[in-house]
C-alpha atoms as a PDB file:
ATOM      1  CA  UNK A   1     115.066 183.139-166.163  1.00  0.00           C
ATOM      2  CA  UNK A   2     113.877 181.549-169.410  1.00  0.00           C
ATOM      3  CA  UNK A   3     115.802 179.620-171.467  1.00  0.00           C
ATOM      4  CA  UNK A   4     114.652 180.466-174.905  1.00  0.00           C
ATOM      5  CA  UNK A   5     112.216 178.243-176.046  1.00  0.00           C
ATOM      6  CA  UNK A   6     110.270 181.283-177.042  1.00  0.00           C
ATOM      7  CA  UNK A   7     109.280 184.587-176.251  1.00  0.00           C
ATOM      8  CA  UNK A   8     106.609 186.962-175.424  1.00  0.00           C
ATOM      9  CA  UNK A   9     107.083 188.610-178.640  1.00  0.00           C
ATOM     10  CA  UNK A  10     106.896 184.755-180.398  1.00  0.00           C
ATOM     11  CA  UNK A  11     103.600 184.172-178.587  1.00  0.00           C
ATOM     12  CA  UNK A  12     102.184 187.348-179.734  1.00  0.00           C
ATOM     13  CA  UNK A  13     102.401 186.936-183.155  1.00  0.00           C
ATOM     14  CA  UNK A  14     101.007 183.027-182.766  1.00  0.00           C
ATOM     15  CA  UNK A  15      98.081 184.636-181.597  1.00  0.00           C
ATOM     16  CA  UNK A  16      97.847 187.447-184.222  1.00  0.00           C
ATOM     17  CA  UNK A  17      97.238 190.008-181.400  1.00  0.00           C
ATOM     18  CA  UNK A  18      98.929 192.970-179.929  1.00  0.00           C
ATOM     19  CA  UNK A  19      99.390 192.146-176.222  1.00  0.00           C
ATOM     20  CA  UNK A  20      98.820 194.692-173.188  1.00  0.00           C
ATOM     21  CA  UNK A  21     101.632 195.403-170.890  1.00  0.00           C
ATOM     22  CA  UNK A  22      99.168 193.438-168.329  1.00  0.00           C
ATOM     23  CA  UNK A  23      99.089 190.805-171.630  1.00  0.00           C
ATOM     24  CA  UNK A  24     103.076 191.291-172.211  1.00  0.00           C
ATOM     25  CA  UNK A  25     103.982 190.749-168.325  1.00  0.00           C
ATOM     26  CA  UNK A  26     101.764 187.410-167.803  1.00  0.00           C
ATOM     27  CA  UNK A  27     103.497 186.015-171.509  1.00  0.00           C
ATOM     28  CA  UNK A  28     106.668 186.621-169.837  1.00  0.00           C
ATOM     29  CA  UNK A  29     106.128 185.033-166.666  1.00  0.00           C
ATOM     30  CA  UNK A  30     104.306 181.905-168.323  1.00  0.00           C
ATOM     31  CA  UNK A  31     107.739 181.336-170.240  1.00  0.00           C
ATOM     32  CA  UNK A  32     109.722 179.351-167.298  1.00  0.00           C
ATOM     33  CA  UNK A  33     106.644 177.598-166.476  1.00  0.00           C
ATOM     34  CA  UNK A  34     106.344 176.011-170.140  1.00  0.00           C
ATOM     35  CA  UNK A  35     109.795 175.369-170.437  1.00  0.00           C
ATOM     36  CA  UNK A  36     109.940 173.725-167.175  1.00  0.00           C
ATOM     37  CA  UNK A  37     106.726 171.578-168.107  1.00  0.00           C
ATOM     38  CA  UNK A  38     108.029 170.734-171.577  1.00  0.00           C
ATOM     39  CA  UNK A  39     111.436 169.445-169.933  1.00  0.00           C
ATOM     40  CA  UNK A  40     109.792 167.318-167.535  1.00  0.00           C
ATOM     41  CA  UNK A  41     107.293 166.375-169.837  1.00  0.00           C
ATOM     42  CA  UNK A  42     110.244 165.218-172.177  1.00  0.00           C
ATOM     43  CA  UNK A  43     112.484 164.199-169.475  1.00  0.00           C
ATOM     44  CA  UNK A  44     115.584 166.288-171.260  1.00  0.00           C
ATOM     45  CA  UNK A  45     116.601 169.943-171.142  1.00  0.00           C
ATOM     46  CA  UNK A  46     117.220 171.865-173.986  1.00  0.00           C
ATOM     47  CA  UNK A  47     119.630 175.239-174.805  1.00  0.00           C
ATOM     48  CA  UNK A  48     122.768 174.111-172.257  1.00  0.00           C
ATOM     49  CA  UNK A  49     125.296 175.343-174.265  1.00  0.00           C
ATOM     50  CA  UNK A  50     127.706 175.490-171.244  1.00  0.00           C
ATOM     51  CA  UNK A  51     129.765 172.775-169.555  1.00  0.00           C
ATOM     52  CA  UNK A  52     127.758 170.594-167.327  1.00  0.00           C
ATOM     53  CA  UNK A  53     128.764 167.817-165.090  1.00  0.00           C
ATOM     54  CA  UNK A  54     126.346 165.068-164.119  1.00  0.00           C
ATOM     55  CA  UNK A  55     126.098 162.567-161.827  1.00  0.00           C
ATOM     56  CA  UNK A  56     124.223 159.301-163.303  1.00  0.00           C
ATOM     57  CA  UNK A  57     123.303 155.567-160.685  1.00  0.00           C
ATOM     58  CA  UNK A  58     125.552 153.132-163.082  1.00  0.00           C
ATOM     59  CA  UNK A  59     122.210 150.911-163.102  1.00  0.00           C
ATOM     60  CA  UNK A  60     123.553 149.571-166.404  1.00  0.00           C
ATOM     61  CA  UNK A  61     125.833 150.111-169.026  1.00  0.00           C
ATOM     62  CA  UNK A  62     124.062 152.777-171.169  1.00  0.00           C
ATOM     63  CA  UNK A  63     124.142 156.443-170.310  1.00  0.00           C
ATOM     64  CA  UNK A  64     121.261 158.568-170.695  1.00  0.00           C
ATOM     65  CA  UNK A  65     122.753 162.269-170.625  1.00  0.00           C
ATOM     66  CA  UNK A  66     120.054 164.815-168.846  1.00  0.00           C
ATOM     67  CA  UNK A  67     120.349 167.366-171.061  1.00  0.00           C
ATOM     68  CA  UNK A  68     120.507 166.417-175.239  1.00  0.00           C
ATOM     69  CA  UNK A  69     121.245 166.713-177.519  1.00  0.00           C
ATOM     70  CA  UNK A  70     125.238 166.985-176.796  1.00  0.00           C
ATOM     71  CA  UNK A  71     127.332 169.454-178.751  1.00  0.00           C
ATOM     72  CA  UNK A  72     130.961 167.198-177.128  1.00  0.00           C
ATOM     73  CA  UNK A  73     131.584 164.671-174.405  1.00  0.00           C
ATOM     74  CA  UNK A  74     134.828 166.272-172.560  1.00  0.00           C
ATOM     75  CA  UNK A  75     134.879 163.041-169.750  1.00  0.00           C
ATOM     76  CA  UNK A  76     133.378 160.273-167.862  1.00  0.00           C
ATOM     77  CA  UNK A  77     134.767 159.047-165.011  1.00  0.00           C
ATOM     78  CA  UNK A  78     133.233 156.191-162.452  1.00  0.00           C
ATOM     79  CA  UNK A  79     133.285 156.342-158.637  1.00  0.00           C
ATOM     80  CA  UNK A  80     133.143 153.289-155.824  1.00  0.00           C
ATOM     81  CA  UNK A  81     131.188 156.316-153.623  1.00  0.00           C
ATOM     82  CA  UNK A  82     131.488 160.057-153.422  1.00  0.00           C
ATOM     83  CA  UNK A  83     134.279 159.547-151.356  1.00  0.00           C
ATOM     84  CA  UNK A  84     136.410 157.494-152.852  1.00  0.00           C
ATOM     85  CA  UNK A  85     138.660 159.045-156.196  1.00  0.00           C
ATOM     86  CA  UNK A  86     137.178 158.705-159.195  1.00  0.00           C
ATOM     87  CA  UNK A  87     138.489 156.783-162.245  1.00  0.00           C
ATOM     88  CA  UNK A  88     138.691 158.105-165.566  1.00  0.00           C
ATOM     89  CA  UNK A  89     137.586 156.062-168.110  1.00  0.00           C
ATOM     90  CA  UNK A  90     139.316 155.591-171.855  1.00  0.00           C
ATOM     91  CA  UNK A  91     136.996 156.748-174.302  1.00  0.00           C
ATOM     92  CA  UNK A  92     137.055 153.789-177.405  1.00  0.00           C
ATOM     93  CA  UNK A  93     137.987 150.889-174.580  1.00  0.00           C
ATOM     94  CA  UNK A  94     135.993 151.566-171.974  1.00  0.00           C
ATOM     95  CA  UNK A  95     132.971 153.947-173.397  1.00  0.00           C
ATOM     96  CA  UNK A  96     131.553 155.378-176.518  1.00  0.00           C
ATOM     97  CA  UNK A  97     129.891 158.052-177.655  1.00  0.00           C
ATOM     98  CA  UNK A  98     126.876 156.371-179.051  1.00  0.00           C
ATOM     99  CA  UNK A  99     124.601 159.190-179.807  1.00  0.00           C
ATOM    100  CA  UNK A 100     124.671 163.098-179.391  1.00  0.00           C
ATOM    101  CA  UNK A 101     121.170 163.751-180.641  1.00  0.00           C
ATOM    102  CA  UNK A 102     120.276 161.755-178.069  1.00  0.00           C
ATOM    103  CA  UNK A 103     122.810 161.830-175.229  1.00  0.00           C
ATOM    104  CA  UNK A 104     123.287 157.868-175.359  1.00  0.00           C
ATOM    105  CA  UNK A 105     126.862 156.882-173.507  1.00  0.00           C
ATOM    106  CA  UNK A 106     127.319 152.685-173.470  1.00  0.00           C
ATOM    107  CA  UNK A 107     130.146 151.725-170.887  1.00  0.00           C
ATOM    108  CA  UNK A 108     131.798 148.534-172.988  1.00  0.00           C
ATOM    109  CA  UNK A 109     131.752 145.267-171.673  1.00  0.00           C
ATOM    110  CA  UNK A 110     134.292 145.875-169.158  1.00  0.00           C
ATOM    111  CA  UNK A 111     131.721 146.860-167.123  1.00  0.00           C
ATOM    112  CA  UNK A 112     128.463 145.691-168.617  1.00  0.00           C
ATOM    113  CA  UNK A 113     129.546 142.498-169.260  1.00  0.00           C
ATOM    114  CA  UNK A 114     129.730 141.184-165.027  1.00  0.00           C
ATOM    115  CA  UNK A 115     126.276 142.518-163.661  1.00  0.00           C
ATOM    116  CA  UNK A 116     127.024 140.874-160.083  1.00  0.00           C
ATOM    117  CA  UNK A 117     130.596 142.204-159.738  1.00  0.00           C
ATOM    118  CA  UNK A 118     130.115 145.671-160.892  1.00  0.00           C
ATOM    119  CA  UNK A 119     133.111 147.304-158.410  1.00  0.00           C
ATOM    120  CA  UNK A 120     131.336 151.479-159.410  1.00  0.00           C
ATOM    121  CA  UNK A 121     128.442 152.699-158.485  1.00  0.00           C
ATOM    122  CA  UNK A 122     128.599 155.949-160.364  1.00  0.00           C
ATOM    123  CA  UNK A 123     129.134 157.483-163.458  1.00  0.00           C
ATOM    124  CA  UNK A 124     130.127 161.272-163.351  1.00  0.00           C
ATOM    125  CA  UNK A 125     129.965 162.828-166.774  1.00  0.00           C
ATOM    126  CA  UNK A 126     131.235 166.107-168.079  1.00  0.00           C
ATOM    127  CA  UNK A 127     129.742 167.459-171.525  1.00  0.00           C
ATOM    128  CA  UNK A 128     128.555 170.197-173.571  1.00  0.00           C
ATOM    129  CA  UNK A 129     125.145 170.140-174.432  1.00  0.00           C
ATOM    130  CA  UNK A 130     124.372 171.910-177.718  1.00  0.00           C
ATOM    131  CA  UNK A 131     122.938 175.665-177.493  1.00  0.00           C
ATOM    132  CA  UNK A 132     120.146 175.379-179.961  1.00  0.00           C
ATOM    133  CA  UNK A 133     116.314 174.417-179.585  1.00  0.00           C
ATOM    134  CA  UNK A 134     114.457 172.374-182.052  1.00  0.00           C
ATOM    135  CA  UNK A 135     111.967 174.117-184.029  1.00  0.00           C
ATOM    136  CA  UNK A 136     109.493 171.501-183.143  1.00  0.00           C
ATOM    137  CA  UNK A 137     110.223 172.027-179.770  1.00  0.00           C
ATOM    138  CA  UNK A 138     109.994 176.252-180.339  1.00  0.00           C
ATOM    139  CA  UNK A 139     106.696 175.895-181.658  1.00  0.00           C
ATOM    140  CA  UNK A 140     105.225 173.587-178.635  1.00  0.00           C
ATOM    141  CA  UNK A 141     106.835 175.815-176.388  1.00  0.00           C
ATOM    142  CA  UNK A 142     105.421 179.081-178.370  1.00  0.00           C
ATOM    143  CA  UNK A 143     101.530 176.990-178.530  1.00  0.00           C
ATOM    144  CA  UNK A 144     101.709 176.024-174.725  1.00  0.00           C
ATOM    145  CA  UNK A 145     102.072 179.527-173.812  1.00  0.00           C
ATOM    146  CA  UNK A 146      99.328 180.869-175.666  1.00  0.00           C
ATOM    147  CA  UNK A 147      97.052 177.806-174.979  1.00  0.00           C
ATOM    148  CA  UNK A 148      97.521 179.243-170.791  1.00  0.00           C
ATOM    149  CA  UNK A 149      97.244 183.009-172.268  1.00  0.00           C
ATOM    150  CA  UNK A 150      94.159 182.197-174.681  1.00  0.00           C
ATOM    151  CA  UNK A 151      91.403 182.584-171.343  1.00  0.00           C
ATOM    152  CA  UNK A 152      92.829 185.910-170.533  1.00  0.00           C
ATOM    153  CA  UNK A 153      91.758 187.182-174.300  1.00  0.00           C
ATOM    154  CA  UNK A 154      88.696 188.285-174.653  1.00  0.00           C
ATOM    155  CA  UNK A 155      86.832 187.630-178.163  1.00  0.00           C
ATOM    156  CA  UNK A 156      86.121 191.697-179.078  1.00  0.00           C
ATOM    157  CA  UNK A 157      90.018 192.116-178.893  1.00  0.00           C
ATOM    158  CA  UNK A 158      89.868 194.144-175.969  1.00  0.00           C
ATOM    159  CA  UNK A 159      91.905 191.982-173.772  1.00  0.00           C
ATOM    160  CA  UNK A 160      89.574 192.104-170.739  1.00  0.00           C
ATOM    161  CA  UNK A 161      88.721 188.502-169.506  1.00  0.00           C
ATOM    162  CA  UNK A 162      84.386 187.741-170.135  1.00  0.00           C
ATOM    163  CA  UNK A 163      82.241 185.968-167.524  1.00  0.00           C
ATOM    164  CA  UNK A 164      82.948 184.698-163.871  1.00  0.00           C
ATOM    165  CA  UNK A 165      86.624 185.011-162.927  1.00  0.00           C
ATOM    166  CA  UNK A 166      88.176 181.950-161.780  1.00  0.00           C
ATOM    167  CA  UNK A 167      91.882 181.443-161.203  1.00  0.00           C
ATOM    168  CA  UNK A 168      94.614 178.354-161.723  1.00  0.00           C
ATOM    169  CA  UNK A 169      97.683 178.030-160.830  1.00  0.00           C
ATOM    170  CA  UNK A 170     100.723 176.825-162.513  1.00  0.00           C
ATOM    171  CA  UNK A 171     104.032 176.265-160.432  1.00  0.00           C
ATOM    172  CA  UNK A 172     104.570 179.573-159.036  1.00  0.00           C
ATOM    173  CA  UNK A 173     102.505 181.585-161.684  1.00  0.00           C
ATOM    174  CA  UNK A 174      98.773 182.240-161.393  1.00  0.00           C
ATOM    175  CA  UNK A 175      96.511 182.780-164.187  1.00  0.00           C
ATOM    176  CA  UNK A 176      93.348 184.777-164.160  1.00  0.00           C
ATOM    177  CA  UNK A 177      90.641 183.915-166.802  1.00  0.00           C
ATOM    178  CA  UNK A 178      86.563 183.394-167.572  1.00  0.00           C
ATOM    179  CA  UNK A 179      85.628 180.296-166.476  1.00  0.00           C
ATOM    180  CA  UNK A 180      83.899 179.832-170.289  1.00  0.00           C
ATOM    181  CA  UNK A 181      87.339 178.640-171.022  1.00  0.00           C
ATOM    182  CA  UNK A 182      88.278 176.156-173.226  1.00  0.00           C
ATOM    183  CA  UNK A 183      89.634 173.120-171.628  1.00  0.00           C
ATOM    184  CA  UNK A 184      92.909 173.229-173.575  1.00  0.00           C
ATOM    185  CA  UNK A 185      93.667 175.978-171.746  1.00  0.00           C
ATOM    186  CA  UNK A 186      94.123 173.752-168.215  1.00  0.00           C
ATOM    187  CA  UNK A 187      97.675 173.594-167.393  1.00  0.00           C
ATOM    188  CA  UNK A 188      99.452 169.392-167.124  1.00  0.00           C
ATOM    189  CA  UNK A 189      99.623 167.586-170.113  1.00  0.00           C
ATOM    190  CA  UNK A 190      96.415 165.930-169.838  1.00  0.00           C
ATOM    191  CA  UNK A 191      95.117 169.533-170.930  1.00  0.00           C
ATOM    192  CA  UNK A 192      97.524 170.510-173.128  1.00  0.00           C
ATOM    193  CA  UNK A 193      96.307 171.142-176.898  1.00  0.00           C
ATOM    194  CA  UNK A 194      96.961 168.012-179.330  1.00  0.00           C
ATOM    195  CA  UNK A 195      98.997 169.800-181.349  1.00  0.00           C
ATOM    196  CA  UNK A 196     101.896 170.492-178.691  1.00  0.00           C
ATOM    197  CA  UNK A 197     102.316 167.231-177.584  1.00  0.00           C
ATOM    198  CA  UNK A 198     101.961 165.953-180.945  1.00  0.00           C
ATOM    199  CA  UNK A 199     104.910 168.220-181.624  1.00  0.00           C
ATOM    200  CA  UNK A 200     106.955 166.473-178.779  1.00  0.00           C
ATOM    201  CA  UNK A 201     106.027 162.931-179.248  1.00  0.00           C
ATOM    202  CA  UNK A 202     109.553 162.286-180.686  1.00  0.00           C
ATOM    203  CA  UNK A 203     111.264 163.387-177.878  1.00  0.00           C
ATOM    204  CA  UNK A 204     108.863 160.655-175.589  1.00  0.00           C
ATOM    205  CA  UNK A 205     109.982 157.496-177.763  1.00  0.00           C
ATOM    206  CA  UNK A 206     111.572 155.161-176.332  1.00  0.00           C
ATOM    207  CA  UNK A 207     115.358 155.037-176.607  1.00  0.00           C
ATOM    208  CA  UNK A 208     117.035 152.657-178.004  1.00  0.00           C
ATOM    209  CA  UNK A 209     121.187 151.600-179.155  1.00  0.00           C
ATOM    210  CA  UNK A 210     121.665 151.035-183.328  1.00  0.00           C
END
């Protein structure tokens, strides 16, 4: 089930149209498949808003937290293996919250600081990510669906697909459309239009501790 990123309803009045039920059911369906590409795209998940615990390879001291940005940090806790007992860690003497906006966790020096005697090989991490999703990230979400939906619309308005019929797939949803196309309309990144991944760019940079 879809986040909320967007919705059919959201699509339809980016594209200025009236959709079909045929229209209306395909919108719906493409929703998990953008949200799914924007996520991996962006390596982050948006609209948590529950409790989540995560398991993260302590490959260094900073924390990257999956899903961002983070509403509250309720615990981290580092583990020898899965089977030994975990060890709750002191938040101020042995971590910090560095950044909620973007999920950044930095285990002090008590670990960090002896990179060939580190005694923990995981960090186990309970949070709340926060329940909202950026408008930026709305309106890519809202333009990548439309961008797979545009081939399906014909130009006269009456929804029926011009020209040879060709078919692509993306994930588990299949798309119908004339193979006069536009090439923005390709699912993958390398076809998406400029103007959603301009849109997520940000959420691409490279992360960095102030």
């Amino acid at each position: 089930m879809a986040k909320g990123y967007t919705t059919a309803a959201e699509v339809e009045d980016y594209l200025g149209i009236v959709f079909t039920s045929e229209q209306l059911e395909q919108a719906t369906a493409l929703l998990d498949a953008a949200e799914a590409a924007i996520d991996h795209y962006c390596d982050r998940v948006w609209a948590g808003g529950a409790l989540v615990s995560d398991v993260y390879p302590l490959d260094g001291p900073l924390l990257v937290l999956r899903q961002r940005p983070v509403a509250s940090v309720q615990q981290v806790a580092v583990r020898r293996y899965f089977a030994t007992p975990a060890t709750v860690l002191t938040v101020g003497s042995q971590y910090s919250v560095r950044d909620l906006q973007r999920g950044l966790i930095l285990l002090t020096p008590w670990w960090g600081s002896r990179p060939n005697d580190r005694p923990y090989v995981n960090a186990e991490v309970d949070y709340t990510p926060a329940s909202t999703v950026p408008a930026d990230v709305a309106l890519a979400a809202t333009a990548l669906v439309a961008a797979w939906l545009q081939p399906t619309l014909a130009g006269d308005g009456s929804g029926a697909a011009t020209g040879p019929i060709v078919r692509t797939q993306v994930g588990d949803v299949s798309v119908q459309y004339a193979s006069s196309a536009p090439a923005a309309a390709t699912a993958g990144p390398s076809g998406w239009p400029p103007a959603v991944t301009a849109l997520l760019a940000p959420y691409r940079a490279a992360l960095g501790v102030a």
